[in-house]
Protein backbone atom coordinates (compact mmCIF):
# COMPACT_ATOMS: atom_id res chain seq x y z
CA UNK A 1 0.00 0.00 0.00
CA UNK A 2 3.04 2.36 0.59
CA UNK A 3 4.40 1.87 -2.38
CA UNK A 4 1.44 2.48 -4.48
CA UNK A 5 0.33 5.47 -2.24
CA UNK A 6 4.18 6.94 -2.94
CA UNK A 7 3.48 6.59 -6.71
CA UNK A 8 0.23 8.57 -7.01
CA UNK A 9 1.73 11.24 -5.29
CA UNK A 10 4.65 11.06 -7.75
CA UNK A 11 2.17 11.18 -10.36
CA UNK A 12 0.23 13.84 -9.36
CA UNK A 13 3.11 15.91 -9.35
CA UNK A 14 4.32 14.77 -12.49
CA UNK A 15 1.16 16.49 -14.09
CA UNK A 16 3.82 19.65 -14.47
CA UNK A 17 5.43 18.32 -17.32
CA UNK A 18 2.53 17.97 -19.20
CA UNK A 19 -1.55 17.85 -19.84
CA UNK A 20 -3.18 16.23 -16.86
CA UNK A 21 -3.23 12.70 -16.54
CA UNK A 22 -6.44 10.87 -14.82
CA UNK A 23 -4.32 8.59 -12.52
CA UNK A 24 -3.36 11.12 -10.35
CA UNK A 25 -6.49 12.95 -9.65
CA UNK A 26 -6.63 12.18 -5.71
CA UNK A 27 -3.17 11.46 -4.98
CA UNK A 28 -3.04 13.73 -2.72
CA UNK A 29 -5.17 11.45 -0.18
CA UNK A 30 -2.22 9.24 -0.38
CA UNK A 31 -0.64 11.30 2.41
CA UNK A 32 -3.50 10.56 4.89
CA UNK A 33 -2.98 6.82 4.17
CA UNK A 34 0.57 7.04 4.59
CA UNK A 35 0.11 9.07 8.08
CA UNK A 36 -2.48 5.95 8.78
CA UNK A 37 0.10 2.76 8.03
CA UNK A 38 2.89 5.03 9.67
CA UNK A 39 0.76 4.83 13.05
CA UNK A 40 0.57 1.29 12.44
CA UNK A 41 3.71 0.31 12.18
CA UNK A 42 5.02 3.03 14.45
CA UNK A 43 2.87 1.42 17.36
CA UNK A 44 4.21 -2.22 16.32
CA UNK A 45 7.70 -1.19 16.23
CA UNK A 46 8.28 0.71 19.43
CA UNK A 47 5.19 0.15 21.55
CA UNK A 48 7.29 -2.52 23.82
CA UNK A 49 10.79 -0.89 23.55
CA UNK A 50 8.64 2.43 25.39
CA UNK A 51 7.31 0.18 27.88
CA UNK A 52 10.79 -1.59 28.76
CA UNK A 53 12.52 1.77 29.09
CA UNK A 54 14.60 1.08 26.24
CA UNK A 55 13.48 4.03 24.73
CA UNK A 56 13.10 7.55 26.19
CA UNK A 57 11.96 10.70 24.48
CA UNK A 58 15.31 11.45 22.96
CA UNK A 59 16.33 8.28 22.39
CA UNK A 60 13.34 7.52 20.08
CA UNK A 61 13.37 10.94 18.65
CA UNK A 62 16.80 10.35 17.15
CA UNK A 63 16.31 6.83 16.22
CA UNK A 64 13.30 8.35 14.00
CA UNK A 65 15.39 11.41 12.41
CA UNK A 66 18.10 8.63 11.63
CA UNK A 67 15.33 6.54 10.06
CA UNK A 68 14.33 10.47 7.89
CA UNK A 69 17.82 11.44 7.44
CA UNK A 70 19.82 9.89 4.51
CA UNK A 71 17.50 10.36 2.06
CA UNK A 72 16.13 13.55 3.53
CA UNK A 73 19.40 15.15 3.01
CA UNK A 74 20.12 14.02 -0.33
CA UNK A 75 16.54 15.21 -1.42
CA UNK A 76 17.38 18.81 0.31
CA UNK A 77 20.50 18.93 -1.34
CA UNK A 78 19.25 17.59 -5.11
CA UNK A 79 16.50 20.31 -4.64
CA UNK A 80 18.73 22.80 -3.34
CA UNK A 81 21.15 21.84 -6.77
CA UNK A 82 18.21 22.78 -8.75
CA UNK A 83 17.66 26.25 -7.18
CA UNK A 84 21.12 26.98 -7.75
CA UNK A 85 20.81 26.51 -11.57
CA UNK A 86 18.01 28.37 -11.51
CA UNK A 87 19.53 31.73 -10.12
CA UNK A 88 22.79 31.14 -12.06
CA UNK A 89 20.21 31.44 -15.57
CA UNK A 90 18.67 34.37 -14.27
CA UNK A 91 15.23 32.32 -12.94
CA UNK A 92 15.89 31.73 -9.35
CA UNK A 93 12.33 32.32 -8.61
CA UNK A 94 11.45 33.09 -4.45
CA UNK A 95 15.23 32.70 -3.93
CA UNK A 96 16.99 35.66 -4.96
CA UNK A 97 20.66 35.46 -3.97
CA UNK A 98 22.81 32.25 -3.12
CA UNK A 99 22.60 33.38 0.45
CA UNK A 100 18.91 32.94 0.94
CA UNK A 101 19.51 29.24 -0.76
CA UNK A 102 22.09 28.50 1.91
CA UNK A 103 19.46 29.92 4.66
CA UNK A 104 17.14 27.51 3.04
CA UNK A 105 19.10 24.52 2.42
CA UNK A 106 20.11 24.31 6.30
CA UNK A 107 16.41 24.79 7.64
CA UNK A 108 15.08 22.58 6.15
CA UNK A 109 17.74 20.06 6.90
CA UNK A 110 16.37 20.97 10.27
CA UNK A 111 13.01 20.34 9.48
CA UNK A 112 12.46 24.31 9.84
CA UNK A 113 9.97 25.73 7.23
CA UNK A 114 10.52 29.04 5.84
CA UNK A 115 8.49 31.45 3.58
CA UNK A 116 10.29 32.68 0.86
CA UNK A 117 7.56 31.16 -1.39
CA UNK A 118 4.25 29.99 -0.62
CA UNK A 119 5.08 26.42 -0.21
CA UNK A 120 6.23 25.21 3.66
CA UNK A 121 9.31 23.75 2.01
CA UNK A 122 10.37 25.02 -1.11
CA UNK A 123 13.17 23.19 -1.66
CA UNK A 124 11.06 19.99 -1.89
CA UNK A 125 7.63 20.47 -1.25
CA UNK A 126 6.59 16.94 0.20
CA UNK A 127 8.49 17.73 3.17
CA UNK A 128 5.80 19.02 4.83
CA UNK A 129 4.10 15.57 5.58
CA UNK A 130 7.26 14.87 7.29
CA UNK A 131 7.34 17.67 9.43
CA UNK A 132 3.92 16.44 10.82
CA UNK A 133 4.66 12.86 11.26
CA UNK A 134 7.82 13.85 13.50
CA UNK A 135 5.85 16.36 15.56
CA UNK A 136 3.61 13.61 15.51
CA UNK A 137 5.95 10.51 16.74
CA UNK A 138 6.84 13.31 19.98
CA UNK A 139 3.75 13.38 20.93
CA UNK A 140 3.22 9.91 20.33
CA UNK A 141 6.65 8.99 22.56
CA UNK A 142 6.10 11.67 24.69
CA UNK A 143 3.01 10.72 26.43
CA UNK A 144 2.93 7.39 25.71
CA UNK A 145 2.36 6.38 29.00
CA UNK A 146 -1.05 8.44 29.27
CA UNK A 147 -2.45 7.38 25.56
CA UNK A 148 -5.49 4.44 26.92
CA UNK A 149 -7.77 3.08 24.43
CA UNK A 150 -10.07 6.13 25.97
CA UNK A 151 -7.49 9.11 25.30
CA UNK A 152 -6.67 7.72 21.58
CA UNK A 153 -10.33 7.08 21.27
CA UNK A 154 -10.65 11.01 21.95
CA UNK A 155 -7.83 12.27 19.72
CA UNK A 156 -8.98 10.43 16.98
CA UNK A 157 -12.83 11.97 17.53
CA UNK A 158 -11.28 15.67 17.61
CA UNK A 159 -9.50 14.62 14.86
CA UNK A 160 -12.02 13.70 12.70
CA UNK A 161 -14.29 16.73 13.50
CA UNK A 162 -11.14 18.44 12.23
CA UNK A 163 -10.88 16.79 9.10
CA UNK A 164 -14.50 17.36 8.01
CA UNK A 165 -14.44 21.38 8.89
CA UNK A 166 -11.51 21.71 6.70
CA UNK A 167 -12.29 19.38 4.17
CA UNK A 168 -15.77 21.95 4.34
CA UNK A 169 -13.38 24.92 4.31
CA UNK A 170 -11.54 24.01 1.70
CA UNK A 171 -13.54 22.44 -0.39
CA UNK A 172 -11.18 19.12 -0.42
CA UNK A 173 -8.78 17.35 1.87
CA UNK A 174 -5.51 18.05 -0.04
CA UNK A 175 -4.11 20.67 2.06
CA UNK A 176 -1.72 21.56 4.16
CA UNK A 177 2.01 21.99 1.80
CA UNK A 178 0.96 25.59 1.23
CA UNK A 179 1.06 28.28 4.39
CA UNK A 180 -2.52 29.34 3.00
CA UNK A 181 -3.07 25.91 4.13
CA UNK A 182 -1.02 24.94 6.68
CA UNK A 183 -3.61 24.41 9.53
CA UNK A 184 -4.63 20.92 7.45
CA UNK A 185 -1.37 19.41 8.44
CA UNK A 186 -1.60 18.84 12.05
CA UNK A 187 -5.15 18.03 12.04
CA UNK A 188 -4.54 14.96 9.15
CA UNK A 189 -1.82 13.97 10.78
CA UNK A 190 -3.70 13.57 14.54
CA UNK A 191 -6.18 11.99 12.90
CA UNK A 192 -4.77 9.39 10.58
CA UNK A 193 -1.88 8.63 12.65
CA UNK A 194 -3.14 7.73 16.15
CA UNK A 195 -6.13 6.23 14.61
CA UNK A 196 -3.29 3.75 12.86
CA UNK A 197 -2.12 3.26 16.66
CA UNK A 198 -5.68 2.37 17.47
CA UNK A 199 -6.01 -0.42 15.17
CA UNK A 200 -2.65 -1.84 15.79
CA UNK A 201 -3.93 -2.27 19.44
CA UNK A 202 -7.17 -3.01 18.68
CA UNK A 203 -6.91 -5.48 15.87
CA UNK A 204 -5.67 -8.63 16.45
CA UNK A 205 -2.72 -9.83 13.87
CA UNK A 206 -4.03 -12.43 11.69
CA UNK A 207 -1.75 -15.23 9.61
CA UNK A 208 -4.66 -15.15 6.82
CA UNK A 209 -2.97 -15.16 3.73
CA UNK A 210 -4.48 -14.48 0.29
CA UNK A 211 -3.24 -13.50 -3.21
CA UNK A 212 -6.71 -12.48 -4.64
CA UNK A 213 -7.47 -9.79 -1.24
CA UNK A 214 -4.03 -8.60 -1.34
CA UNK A 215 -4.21 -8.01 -5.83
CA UNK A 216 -8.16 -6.44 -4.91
CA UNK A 217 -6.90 -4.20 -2.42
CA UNK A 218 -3.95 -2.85 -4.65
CA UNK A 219 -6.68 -2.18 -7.52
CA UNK A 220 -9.03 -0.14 -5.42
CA UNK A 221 -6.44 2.13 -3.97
CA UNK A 222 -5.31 2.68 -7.88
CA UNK A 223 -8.90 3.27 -7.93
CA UNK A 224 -9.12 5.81 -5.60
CA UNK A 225 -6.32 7.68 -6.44
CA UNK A 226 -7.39 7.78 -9.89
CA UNK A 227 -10.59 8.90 -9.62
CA UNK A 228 -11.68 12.07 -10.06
CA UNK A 229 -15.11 13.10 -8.32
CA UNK A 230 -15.79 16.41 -9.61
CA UNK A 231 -18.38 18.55 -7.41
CA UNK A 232 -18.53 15.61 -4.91
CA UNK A 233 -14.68 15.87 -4.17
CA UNK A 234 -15.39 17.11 -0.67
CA UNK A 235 -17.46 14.18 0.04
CA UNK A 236 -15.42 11.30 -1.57
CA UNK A 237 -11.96 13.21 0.18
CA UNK A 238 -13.98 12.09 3.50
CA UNK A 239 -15.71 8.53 2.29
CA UNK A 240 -11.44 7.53 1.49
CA UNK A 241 -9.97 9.50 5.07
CA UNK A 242 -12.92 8.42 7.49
CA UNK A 243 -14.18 4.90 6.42
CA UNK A 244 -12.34 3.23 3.18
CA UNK A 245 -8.49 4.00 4.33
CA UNK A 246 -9.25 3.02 7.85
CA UNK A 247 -10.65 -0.53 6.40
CA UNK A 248 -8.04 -0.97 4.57
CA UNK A 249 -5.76 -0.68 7.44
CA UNK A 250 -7.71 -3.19 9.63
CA UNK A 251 -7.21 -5.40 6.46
CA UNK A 252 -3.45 -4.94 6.60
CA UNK A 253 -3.76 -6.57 9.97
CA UNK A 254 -5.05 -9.16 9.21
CA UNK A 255 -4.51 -10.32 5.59
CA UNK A 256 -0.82 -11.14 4.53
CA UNK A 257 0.35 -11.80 1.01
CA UNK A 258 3.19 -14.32 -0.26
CA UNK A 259 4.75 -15.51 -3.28
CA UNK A 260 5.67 -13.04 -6.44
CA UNK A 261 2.84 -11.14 -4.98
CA UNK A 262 4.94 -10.40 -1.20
CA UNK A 263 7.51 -10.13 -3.03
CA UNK A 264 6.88 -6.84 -5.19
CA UNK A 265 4.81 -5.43 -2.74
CA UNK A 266 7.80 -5.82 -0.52
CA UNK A 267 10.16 -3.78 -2.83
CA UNK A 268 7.46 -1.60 -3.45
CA UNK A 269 7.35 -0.62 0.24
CA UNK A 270 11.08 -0.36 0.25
CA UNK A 271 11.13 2.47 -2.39
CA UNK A 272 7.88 4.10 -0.99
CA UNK A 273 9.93 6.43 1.04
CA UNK A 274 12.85 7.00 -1.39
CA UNK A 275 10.05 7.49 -4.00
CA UNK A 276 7.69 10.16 -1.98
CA UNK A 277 11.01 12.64 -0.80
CA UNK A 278 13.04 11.86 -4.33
CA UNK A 279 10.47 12.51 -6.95
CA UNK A 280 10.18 16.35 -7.14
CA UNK A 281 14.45 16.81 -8.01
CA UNK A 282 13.13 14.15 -10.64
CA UNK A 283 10.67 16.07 -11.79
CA UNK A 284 12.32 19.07 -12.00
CA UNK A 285 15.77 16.36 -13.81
CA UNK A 286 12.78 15.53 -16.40
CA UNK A 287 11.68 18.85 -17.16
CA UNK A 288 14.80 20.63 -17.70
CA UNK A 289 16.22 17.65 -20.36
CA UNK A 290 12.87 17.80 -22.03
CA UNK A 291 12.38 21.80 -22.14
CA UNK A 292 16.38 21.63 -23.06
CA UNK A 293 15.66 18.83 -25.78
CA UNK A 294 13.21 21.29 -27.20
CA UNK A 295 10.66 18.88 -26.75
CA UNK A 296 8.50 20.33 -24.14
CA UNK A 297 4.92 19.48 -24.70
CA UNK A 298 5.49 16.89 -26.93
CA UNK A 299 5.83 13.59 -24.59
CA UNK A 300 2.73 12.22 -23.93
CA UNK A 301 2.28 12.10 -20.14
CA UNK A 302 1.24 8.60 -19.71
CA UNK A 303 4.19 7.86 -21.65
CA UNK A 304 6.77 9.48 -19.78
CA UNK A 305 5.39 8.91 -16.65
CA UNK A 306 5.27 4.87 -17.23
CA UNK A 307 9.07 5.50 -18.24
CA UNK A 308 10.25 7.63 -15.83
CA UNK A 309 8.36 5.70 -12.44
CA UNK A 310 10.39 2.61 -12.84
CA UNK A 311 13.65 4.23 -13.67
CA UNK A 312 12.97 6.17 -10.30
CA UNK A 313 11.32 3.13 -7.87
CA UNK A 314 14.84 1.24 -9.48
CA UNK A 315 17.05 4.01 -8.31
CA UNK A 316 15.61 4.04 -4.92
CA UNK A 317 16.04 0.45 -4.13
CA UNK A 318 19.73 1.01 -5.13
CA UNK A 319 20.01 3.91 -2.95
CA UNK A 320 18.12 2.29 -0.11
CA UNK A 321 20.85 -0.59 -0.34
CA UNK A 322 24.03 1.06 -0.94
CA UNK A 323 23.52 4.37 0.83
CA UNK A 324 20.15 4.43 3.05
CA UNK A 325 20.62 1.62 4.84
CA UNK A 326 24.08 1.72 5.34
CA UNK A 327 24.75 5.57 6.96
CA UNK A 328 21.57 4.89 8.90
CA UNK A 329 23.48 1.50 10.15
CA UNK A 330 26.42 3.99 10.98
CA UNK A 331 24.44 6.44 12.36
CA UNK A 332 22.66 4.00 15.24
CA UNK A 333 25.78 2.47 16.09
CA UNK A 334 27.36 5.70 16.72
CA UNK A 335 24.54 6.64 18.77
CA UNK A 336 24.66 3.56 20.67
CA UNK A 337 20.79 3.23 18.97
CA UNK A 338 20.88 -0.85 17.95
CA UNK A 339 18.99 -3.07 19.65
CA UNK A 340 19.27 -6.71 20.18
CA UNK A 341 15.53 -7.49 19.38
CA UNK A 342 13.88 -8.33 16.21
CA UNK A 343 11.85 -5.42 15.61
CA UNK A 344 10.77 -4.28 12.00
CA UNK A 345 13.03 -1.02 10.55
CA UNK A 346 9.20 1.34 10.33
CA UNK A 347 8.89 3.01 7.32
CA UNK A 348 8.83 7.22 8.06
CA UNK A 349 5.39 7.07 5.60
């Protein structure tokens, strides 16, 4: 689910280079289902390393900035590399001196939004989900010790009273990247997230395994995120957040996959992350070759796209090998952050 949620945010951004493309009509939803599977596995992973005292606030807080970091950085500094081409040809944009890129570059490898533009995080403009989801996992960490079935059962309620007024307000539930905004943010992410911790405590893990649930479930998510409601966007943006993504969840629990099947949704939830904080400096790769090739307008979408994903979900499972995996390796053992226990390595989405 990762995986596929990564690429129809990809997708939906990819609509730059070109006319529109249908897939990518609600792939901005794909955020609250990543917030959802992040609780999920956030609550699986370090639910009983909290309770044992493994983990304290900082200790967990750094484990899950080393678990951001790698790629993070190399997406700041690819989208900082194409800011810096821009004001060298005279089309630097918000940023109008190398300075302010600098001043940039090193708050937002601090997680820092700024407003030069109107975008949270110019540099790379998915960053903003991550922001959330770390002010979420403090929270979560934080005051674990206080969040009963009662407490989550309350910040999910709030939550979703949240989601509906500014799914109302704004017409749709694709918010919160923009300062205009920005208030949609923390309200997705308190929803969708500790609701994710809710089912993982809630749901009993299941050894069902299935082929055809697993292949169904994959088609109506490309469903969703394909489909474009029209006037009743405000009310299909809440039918996917309140009821159909939450289901789905509750089906990860208990529904596993094997085979071929496990084994490319597997390296499809590898690249998810890469994907998701990667694809805009590929974006932005694509469109200058193709303006530059003086064939800008001319690729059909589809086309490109179905070129251009693979290349990309390809490039991220050789980064996550040879460079993700191994600094972060570096990084807990220099931090004295490894543990002994066989616990899963969470995805940050």
């Amino acid at each position: 689910m990762r995986g596929l949620a990564a690429i129809a945010v990809a997708s939906l951004h990819w609509q730059a280079i070109s006319a529109p493309w249908f897939f990518a009509a609600s792939g901005g939803l794909a955020v609250d289902l990543f917030f959802l599977l992040s609780g999920i596995v956030i609550a699986h992973a370090y639910d009983g390393r909290i309770a044992s005292g493994e983990l304290n606030v900082a200790r967990f807080m750094l484990t899950r900035i080393i678990r951001f970091w790698p790629l993070y950085a190399l997406g700041t500094v690819l989208g900082g590399a194409a800011v810096f081409v821009a004001i060298a040809t005279g089309r630097g944009g918000y940023y109008h001196s190398y300075g302010e890129l600098l001043s940039a570059v090193v708050l937002t490898l601090m997680f820092i939004p700024q407003g030069w533009g109107g975008k949270l995080f110019e540099l790379n403009s998915p960053f903003w989900s991550l922001l959330w989801e770390l002010v979420a996992n403090f929270i979560f960490v934080l005051f674990w010790h206080r969040l009963s079935a009662r407490v989550i059962a309350a910040i999910v309620a709030i939550g979703a009273v949240g989601v509906v007024a500014i799914t109302l307000i704004h017409g749709q539930l694709s918010a919160g990247s923009l300062w205009q905004t920005a208030e949609a943010g923390p309200i997705r992410v308190m929803f969708s997230f500790f609701l994710g911790v809710a089912i993982y405590r809630t749901v009993p893990r299941a050894r069902a395994r299935s082929q055809l649930i697993g292949l169904a479930c994959a088609a109506v998510l490309i469903g969703l995120f394909a489909l474009s409601p029209g006037k009743w966007t405000a009310l299909y943006h809440l039918l996917c957040v309140l009821v159909i993504f939450p289901a789905a969840g509750v089906l990860a629990m208990r529904v596993d996959v094997d085979g071929a099947t496990a084994w490319v949704f597997q390296k499809l939830g590898d690249a998810s992350y890469g994907v998701y904080v990667l694809h805009m400096p590929a974006l932005i790769a694509v469109s200058w070759i193709v303006s530059h090739a003086g064939r800008a307008g001319t690729f059909p979408l589809p086309v490109l796209f179905l070129v251009c994903c693979p290349l990309l979900v390809g490039a991220v499972l050789l980064l996550d090998r040879w460079f993700d995996r191994p600094l972060r390796k570096r990084m807990m053992d220099r931090f004295g952050l490894r543990t002994r226990r066989s616990v899963p390595d969470p995805e940050p989405i």
